[in-house]
C-alpha atoms as a PDB file:
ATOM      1  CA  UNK A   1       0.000   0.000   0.000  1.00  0.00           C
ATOM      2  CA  UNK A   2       1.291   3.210  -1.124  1.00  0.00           C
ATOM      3  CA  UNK A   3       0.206   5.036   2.470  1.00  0.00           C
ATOM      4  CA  UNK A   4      -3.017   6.135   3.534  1.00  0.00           C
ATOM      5  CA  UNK A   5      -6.042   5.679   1.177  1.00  0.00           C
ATOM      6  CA  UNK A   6      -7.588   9.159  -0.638  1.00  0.00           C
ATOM      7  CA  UNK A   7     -10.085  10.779   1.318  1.00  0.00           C
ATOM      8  CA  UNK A   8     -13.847  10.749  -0.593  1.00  0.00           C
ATOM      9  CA  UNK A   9     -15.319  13.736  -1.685  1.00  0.00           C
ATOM     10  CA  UNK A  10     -18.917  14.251  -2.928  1.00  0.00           C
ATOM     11  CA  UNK A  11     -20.012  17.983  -4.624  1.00  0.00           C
ATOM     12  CA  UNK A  12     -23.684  17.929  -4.833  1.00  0.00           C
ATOM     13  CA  UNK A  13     -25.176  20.224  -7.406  1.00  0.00           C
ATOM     14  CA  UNK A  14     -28.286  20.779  -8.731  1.00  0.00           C
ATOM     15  CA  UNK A  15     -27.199  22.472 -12.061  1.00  0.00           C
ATOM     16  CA  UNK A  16     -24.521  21.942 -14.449  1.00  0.00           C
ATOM     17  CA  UNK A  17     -21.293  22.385 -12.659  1.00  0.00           C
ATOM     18  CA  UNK A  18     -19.211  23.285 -15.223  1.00  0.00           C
ATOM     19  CA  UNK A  19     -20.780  27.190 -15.803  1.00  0.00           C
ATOM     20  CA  UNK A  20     -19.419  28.145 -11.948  1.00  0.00           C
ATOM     21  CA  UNK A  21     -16.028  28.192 -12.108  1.00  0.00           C
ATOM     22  CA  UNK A  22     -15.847  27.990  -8.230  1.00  0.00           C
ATOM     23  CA  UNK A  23     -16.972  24.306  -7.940  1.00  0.00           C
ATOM     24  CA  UNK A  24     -14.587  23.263 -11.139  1.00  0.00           C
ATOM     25  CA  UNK A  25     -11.553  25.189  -9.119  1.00  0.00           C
ATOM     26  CA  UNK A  26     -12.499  23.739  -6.060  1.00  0.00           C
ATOM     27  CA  UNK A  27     -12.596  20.456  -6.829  1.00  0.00           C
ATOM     28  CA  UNK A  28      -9.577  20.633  -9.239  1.00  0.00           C
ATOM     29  CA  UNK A  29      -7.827  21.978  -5.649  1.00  0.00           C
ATOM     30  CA  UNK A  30      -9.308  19.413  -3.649  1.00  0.00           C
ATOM     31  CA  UNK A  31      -7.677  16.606  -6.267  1.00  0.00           C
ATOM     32  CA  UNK A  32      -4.157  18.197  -6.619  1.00  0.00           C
ATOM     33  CA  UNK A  33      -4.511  17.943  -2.780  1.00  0.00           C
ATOM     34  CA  UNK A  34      -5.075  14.177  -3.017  1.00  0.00           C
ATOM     35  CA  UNK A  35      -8.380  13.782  -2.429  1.00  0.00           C
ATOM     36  CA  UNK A  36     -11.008  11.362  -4.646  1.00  0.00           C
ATOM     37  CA  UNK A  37     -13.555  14.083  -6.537  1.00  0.00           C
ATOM     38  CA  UNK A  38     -16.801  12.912  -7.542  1.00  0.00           C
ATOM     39  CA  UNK A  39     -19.471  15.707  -8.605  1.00  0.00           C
ATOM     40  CA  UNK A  40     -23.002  15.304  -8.798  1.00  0.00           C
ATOM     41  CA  UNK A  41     -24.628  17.420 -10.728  1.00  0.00           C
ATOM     42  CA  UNK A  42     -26.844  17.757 -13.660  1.00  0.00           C
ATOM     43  CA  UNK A  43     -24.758  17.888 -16.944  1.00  0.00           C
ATOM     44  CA  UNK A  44     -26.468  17.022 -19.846  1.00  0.00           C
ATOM     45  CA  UNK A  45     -23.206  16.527 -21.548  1.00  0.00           C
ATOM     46  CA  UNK A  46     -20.632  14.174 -21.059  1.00  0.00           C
ATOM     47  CA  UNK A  47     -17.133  16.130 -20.411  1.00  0.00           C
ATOM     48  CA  UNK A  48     -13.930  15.096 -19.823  1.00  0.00           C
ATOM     49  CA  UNK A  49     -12.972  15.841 -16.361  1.00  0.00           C
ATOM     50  CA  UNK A  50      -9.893  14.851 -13.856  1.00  0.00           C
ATOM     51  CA  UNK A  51     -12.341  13.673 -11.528  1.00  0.00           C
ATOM     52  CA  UNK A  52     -15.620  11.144 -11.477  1.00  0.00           C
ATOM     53  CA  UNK A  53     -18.218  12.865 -13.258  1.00  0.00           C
ATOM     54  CA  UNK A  54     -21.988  11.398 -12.171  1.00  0.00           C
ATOM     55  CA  UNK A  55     -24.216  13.243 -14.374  1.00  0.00           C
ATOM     56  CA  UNK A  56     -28.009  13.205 -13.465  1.00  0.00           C
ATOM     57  CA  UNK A  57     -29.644  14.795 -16.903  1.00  0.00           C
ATOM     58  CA  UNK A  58     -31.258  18.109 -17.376  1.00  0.00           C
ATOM     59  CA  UNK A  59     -31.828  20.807 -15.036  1.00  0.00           C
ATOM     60  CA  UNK A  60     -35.488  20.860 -13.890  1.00  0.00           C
ATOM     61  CA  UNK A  61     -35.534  24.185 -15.418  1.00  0.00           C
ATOM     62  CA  UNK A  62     -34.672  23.294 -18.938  1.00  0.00           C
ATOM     63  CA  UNK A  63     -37.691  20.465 -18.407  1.00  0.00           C
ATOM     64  CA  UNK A  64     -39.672  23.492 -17.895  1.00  0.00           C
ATOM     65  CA  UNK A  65     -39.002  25.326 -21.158  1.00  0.00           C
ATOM     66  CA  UNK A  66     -38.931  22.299 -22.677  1.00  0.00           C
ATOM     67  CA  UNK A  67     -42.854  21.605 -21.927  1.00  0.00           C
ATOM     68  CA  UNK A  68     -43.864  24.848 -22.425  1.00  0.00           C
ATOM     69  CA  UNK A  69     -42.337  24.761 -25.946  1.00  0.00           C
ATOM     70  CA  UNK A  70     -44.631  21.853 -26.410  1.00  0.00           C
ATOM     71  CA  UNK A  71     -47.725  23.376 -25.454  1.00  0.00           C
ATOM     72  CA  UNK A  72     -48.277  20.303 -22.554  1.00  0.00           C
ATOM     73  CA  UNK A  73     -47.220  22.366 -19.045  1.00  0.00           C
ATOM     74  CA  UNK A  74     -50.890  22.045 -17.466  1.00  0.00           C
ATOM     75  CA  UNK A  75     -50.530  18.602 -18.369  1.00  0.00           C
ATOM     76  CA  UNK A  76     -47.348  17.717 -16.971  1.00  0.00           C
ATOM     77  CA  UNK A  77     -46.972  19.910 -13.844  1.00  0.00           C
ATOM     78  CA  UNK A  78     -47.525  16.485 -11.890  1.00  0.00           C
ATOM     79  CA  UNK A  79     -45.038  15.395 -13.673  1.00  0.00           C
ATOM     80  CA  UNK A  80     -42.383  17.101 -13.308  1.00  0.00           C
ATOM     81  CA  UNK A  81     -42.610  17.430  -9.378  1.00  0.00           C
ATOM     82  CA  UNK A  82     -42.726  13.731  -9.333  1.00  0.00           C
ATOM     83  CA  UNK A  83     -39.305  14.180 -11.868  1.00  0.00           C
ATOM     84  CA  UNK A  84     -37.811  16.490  -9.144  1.00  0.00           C
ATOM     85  CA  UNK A  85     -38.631  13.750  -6.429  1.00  0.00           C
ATOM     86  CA  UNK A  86     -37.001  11.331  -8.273  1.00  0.00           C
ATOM     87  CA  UNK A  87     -33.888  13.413  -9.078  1.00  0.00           C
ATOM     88  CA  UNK A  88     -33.943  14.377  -5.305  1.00  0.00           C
ATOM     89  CA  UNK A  89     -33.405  10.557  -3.999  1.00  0.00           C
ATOM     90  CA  UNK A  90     -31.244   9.417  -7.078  1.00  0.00           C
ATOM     91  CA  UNK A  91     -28.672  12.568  -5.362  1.00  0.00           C
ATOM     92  CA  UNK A  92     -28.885  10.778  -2.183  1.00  0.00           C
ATOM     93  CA  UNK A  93     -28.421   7.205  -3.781  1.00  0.00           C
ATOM     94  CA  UNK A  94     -25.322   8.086  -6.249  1.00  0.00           C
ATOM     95  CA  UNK A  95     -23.816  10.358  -3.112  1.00  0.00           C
ATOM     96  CA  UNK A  96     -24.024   6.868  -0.795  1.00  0.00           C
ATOM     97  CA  UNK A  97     -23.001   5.267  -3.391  1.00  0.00           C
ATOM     98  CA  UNK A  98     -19.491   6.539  -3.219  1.00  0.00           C
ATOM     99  CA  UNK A  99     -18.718   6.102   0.132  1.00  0.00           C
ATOM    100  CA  UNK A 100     -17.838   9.862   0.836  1.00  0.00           C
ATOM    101  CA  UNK A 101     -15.637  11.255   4.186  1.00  0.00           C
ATOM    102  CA  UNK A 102     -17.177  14.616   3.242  1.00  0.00           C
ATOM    103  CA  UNK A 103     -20.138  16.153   0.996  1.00  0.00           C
ATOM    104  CA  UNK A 104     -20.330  19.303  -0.312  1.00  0.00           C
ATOM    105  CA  UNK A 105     -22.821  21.082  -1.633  1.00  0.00           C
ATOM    106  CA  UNK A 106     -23.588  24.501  -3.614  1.00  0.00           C
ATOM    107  CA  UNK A 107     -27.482  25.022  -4.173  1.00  0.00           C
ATOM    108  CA  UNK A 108     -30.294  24.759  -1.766  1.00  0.00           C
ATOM    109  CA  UNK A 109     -31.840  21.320  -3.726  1.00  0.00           C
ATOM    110  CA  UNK A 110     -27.930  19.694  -3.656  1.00  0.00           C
ATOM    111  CA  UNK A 111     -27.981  20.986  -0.313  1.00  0.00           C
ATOM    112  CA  UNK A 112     -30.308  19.098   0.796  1.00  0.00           C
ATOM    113  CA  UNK A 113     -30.112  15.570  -0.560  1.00  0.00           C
ATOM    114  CA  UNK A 114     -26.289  16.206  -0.053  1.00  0.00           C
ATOM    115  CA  UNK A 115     -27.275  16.752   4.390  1.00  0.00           C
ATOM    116  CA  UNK A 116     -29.383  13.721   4.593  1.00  0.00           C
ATOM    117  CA  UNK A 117     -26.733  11.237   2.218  1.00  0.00           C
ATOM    118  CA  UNK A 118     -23.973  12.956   4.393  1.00  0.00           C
ATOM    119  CA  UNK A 119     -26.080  11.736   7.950  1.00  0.00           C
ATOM    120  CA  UNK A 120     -26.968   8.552   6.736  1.00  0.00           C
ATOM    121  CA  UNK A 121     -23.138   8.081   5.400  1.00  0.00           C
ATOM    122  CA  UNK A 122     -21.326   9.377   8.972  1.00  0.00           C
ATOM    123  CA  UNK A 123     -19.552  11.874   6.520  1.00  0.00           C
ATOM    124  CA  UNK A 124     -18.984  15.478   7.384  1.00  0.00           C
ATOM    125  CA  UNK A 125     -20.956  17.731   5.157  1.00  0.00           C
ATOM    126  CA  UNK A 126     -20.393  21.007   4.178  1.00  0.00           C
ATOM    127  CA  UNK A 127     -22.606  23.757   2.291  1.00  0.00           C
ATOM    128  CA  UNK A 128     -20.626  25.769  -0.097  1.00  0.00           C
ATOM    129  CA  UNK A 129     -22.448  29.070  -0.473  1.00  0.00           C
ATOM    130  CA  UNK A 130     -21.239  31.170  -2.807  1.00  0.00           C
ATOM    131  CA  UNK A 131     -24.247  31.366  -4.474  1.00  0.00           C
ATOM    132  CA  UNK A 132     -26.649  33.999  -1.753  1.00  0.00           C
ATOM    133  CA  UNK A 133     -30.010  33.356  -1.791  1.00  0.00           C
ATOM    134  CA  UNK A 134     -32.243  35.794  -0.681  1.00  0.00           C
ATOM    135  CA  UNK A 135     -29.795  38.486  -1.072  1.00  0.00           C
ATOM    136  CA  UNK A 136     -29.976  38.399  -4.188  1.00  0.00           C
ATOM    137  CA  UNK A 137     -31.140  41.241  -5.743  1.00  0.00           C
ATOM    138  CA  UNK A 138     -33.870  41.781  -8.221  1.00  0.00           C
ATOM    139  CA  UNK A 139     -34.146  43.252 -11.324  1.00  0.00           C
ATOM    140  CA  UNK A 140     -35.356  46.624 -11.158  1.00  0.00           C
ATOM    141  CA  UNK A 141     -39.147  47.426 -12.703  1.00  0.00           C
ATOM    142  CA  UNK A 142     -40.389  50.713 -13.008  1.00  0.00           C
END
Protein backbone atom coordinates (compact mmCIF):
# COMPACT_ATOMS: atom_id res chain seq x y z
CA UNK A 1 0.00 0.00 0.00
CA UNK A 2 1.29 3.21 -1.12
CA UNK A 3 0.21 5.04 2.47
CA UNK A 4 -3.02 6.14 3.53
CA UNK A 5 -6.04 5.68 1.18
CA UNK A 6 -7.59 9.16 -0.64
CA UNK A 7 -10.08 10.78 1.32
CA UNK A 8 -13.85 10.75 -0.59
CA UNK A 9 -15.32 13.74 -1.69
CA UNK A 10 -18.92 14.25 -2.93
CA UNK A 11 -20.01 17.98 -4.62
CA UNK A 12 -23.68 17.93 -4.83
CA UNK A 13 -25.18 20.22 -7.41
CA UNK A 14 -28.29 20.78 -8.73
CA UNK A 15 -27.20 22.47 -12.06
CA UNK A 16 -24.52 21.94 -14.45
CA UNK A 17 -21.29 22.39 -12.66
CA UNK A 18 -19.21 23.28 -15.22
CA UNK A 19 -20.78 27.19 -15.80
CA UNK A 20 -19.42 28.14 -11.95
CA UNK A 21 -16.03 28.19 -12.11
CA UNK A 22 -15.85 27.99 -8.23
CA UNK A 23 -16.97 24.31 -7.94
CA UNK A 24 -14.59 23.26 -11.14
CA UNK A 25 -11.55 25.19 -9.12
CA UNK A 26 -12.50 23.74 -6.06
CA UNK A 27 -12.60 20.46 -6.83
CA UNK A 28 -9.58 20.63 -9.24
CA UNK A 29 -7.83 21.98 -5.65
CA UNK A 30 -9.31 19.41 -3.65
CA UNK A 31 -7.68 16.61 -6.27
CA UNK A 32 -4.16 18.20 -6.62
CA UNK A 33 -4.51 17.94 -2.78
CA UNK A 34 -5.07 14.18 -3.02
CA UNK A 35 -8.38 13.78 -2.43
CA UNK A 36 -11.01 11.36 -4.65
CA UNK A 37 -13.55 14.08 -6.54
CA UNK A 38 -16.80 12.91 -7.54
CA UNK A 39 -19.47 15.71 -8.60
CA UNK A 40 -23.00 15.30 -8.80
CA UNK A 41 -24.63 17.42 -10.73
CA UNK A 42 -26.84 17.76 -13.66
CA UNK A 43 -24.76 17.89 -16.94
CA UNK A 44 -26.47 17.02 -19.85
CA UNK A 45 -23.21 16.53 -21.55
CA UNK A 46 -20.63 14.17 -21.06
CA UNK A 47 -17.13 16.13 -20.41
CA UNK A 48 -13.93 15.10 -19.82
CA UNK A 49 -12.97 15.84 -16.36
CA UNK A 50 -9.89 14.85 -13.86
CA UNK A 51 -12.34 13.67 -11.53
CA UNK A 52 -15.62 11.14 -11.48
CA UNK A 53 -18.22 12.86 -13.26
CA UNK A 54 -21.99 11.40 -12.17
CA UNK A 55 -24.22 13.24 -14.37
CA UNK A 56 -28.01 13.20 -13.46
CA UNK A 57 -29.64 14.79 -16.90
CA UNK A 58 -31.26 18.11 -17.38
CA UNK A 59 -31.83 20.81 -15.04
CA UNK A 60 -35.49 20.86 -13.89
CA UNK A 61 -35.53 24.18 -15.42
CA UNK A 62 -34.67 23.29 -18.94
CA UNK A 63 -37.69 20.47 -18.41
CA UNK A 64 -39.67 23.49 -17.90
CA UNK A 65 -39.00 25.33 -21.16
CA UNK A 66 -38.93 22.30 -22.68
CA UNK A 67 -42.85 21.60 -21.93
CA UNK A 68 -43.86 24.85 -22.42
CA UNK A 69 -42.34 24.76 -25.95
CA UNK A 70 -44.63 21.85 -26.41
CA UNK A 71 -47.73 23.38 -25.45
CA UNK A 72 -48.28 20.30 -22.55
CA UNK A 73 -47.22 22.37 -19.05
CA UNK A 74 -50.89 22.04 -17.47
CA UNK A 75 -50.53 18.60 -18.37
CA UNK A 76 -47.35 17.72 -16.97
CA UNK A 77 -46.97 19.91 -13.84
CA UNK A 78 -47.53 16.49 -11.89
CA UNK A 79 -45.04 15.39 -13.67
CA UNK A 80 -42.38 17.10 -13.31
CA UNK A 81 -42.61 17.43 -9.38
CA UNK A 82 -42.73 13.73 -9.33
CA UNK A 83 -39.30 14.18 -11.87
CA UNK A 84 -37.81 16.49 -9.14
CA UNK A 85 -38.63 13.75 -6.43
CA UNK A 86 -37.00 11.33 -8.27
CA UNK A 87 -33.89 13.41 -9.08
CA UNK A 88 -33.94 14.38 -5.31
CA UNK A 89 -33.40 10.56 -4.00
CA UNK A 90 -31.24 9.42 -7.08
CA UNK A 91 -28.67 12.57 -5.36
CA UNK A 92 -28.88 10.78 -2.18
CA UNK A 93 -28.42 7.21 -3.78
CA UNK A 94 -25.32 8.09 -6.25
CA UNK A 95 -23.82 10.36 -3.11
CA UNK A 96 -24.02 6.87 -0.80
CA UNK A 97 -23.00 5.27 -3.39
CA UNK A 98 -19.49 6.54 -3.22
CA UNK A 99 -18.72 6.10 0.13
CA UNK A 100 -17.84 9.86 0.84
CA UNK A 101 -15.64 11.26 4.19
CA UNK A 102 -17.18 14.62 3.24
CA UNK A 103 -20.14 16.15 1.00
CA UNK A 104 -20.33 19.30 -0.31
CA UNK A 105 -22.82 21.08 -1.63
CA UNK A 106 -23.59 24.50 -3.61
CA UNK A 107 -27.48 25.02 -4.17
CA UNK A 108 -30.29 24.76 -1.77
CA UNK A 109 -31.84 21.32 -3.73
CA UNK A 110 -27.93 19.69 -3.66
CA UNK A 111 -27.98 20.99 -0.31
CA UNK A 112 -30.31 19.10 0.80
CA UNK A 113 -30.11 15.57 -0.56
CA UNK A 114 -26.29 16.21 -0.05
CA UNK A 115 -27.28 16.75 4.39
CA UNK A 116 -29.38 13.72 4.59
CA UNK A 117 -26.73 11.24 2.22
CA UNK A 118 -23.97 12.96 4.39
CA UNK A 119 -26.08 11.74 7.95
CA UNK A 120 -26.97 8.55 6.74
CA UNK A 121 -23.14 8.08 5.40
CA UNK A 122 -21.33 9.38 8.97
CA UNK A 123 -19.55 11.87 6.52
CA UNK A 124 -18.98 15.48 7.38
CA UNK A 125 -20.96 17.73 5.16
CA UNK A 126 -20.39 21.01 4.18
CA UNK A 127 -22.61 23.76 2.29
CA UNK A 128 -20.63 25.77 -0.10
CA UNK A 129 -22.45 29.07 -0.47
CA UNK A 130 -21.24 31.17 -2.81
CA UNK A 131 -24.25 31.37 -4.47
CA UNK A 132 -26.65 34.00 -1.75
CA UNK A 133 -30.01 33.36 -1.79
CA UNK A 134 -32.24 35.79 -0.68
CA UNK A 135 -29.79 38.49 -1.07
CA UNK A 136 -29.98 38.40 -4.19
CA UNK A 137 -31.14 41.24 -5.74
CA UNK A 138 -33.87 41.78 -8.22
CA UNK A 139 -34.15 43.25 -11.32
CA UNK A 140 -35.36 46.62 -11.16
CA UNK A 141 -39.15 47.43 -12.70
CA UNK A 142 -40.39 50.71 -13.01
Amino acid sequence: MDGPPKKSVVWVYSKDHTEHPFITLGANTLLEQGFAITVIDSATAHIDLPYSHIRLGPSFRKLQYIIRLRGIWRIDKFRLSAASKIRFFRMIWHTLRARPDTVIASHPFGMLAGWIAARLAGARFVYYSFEMYGQQPSPYKP
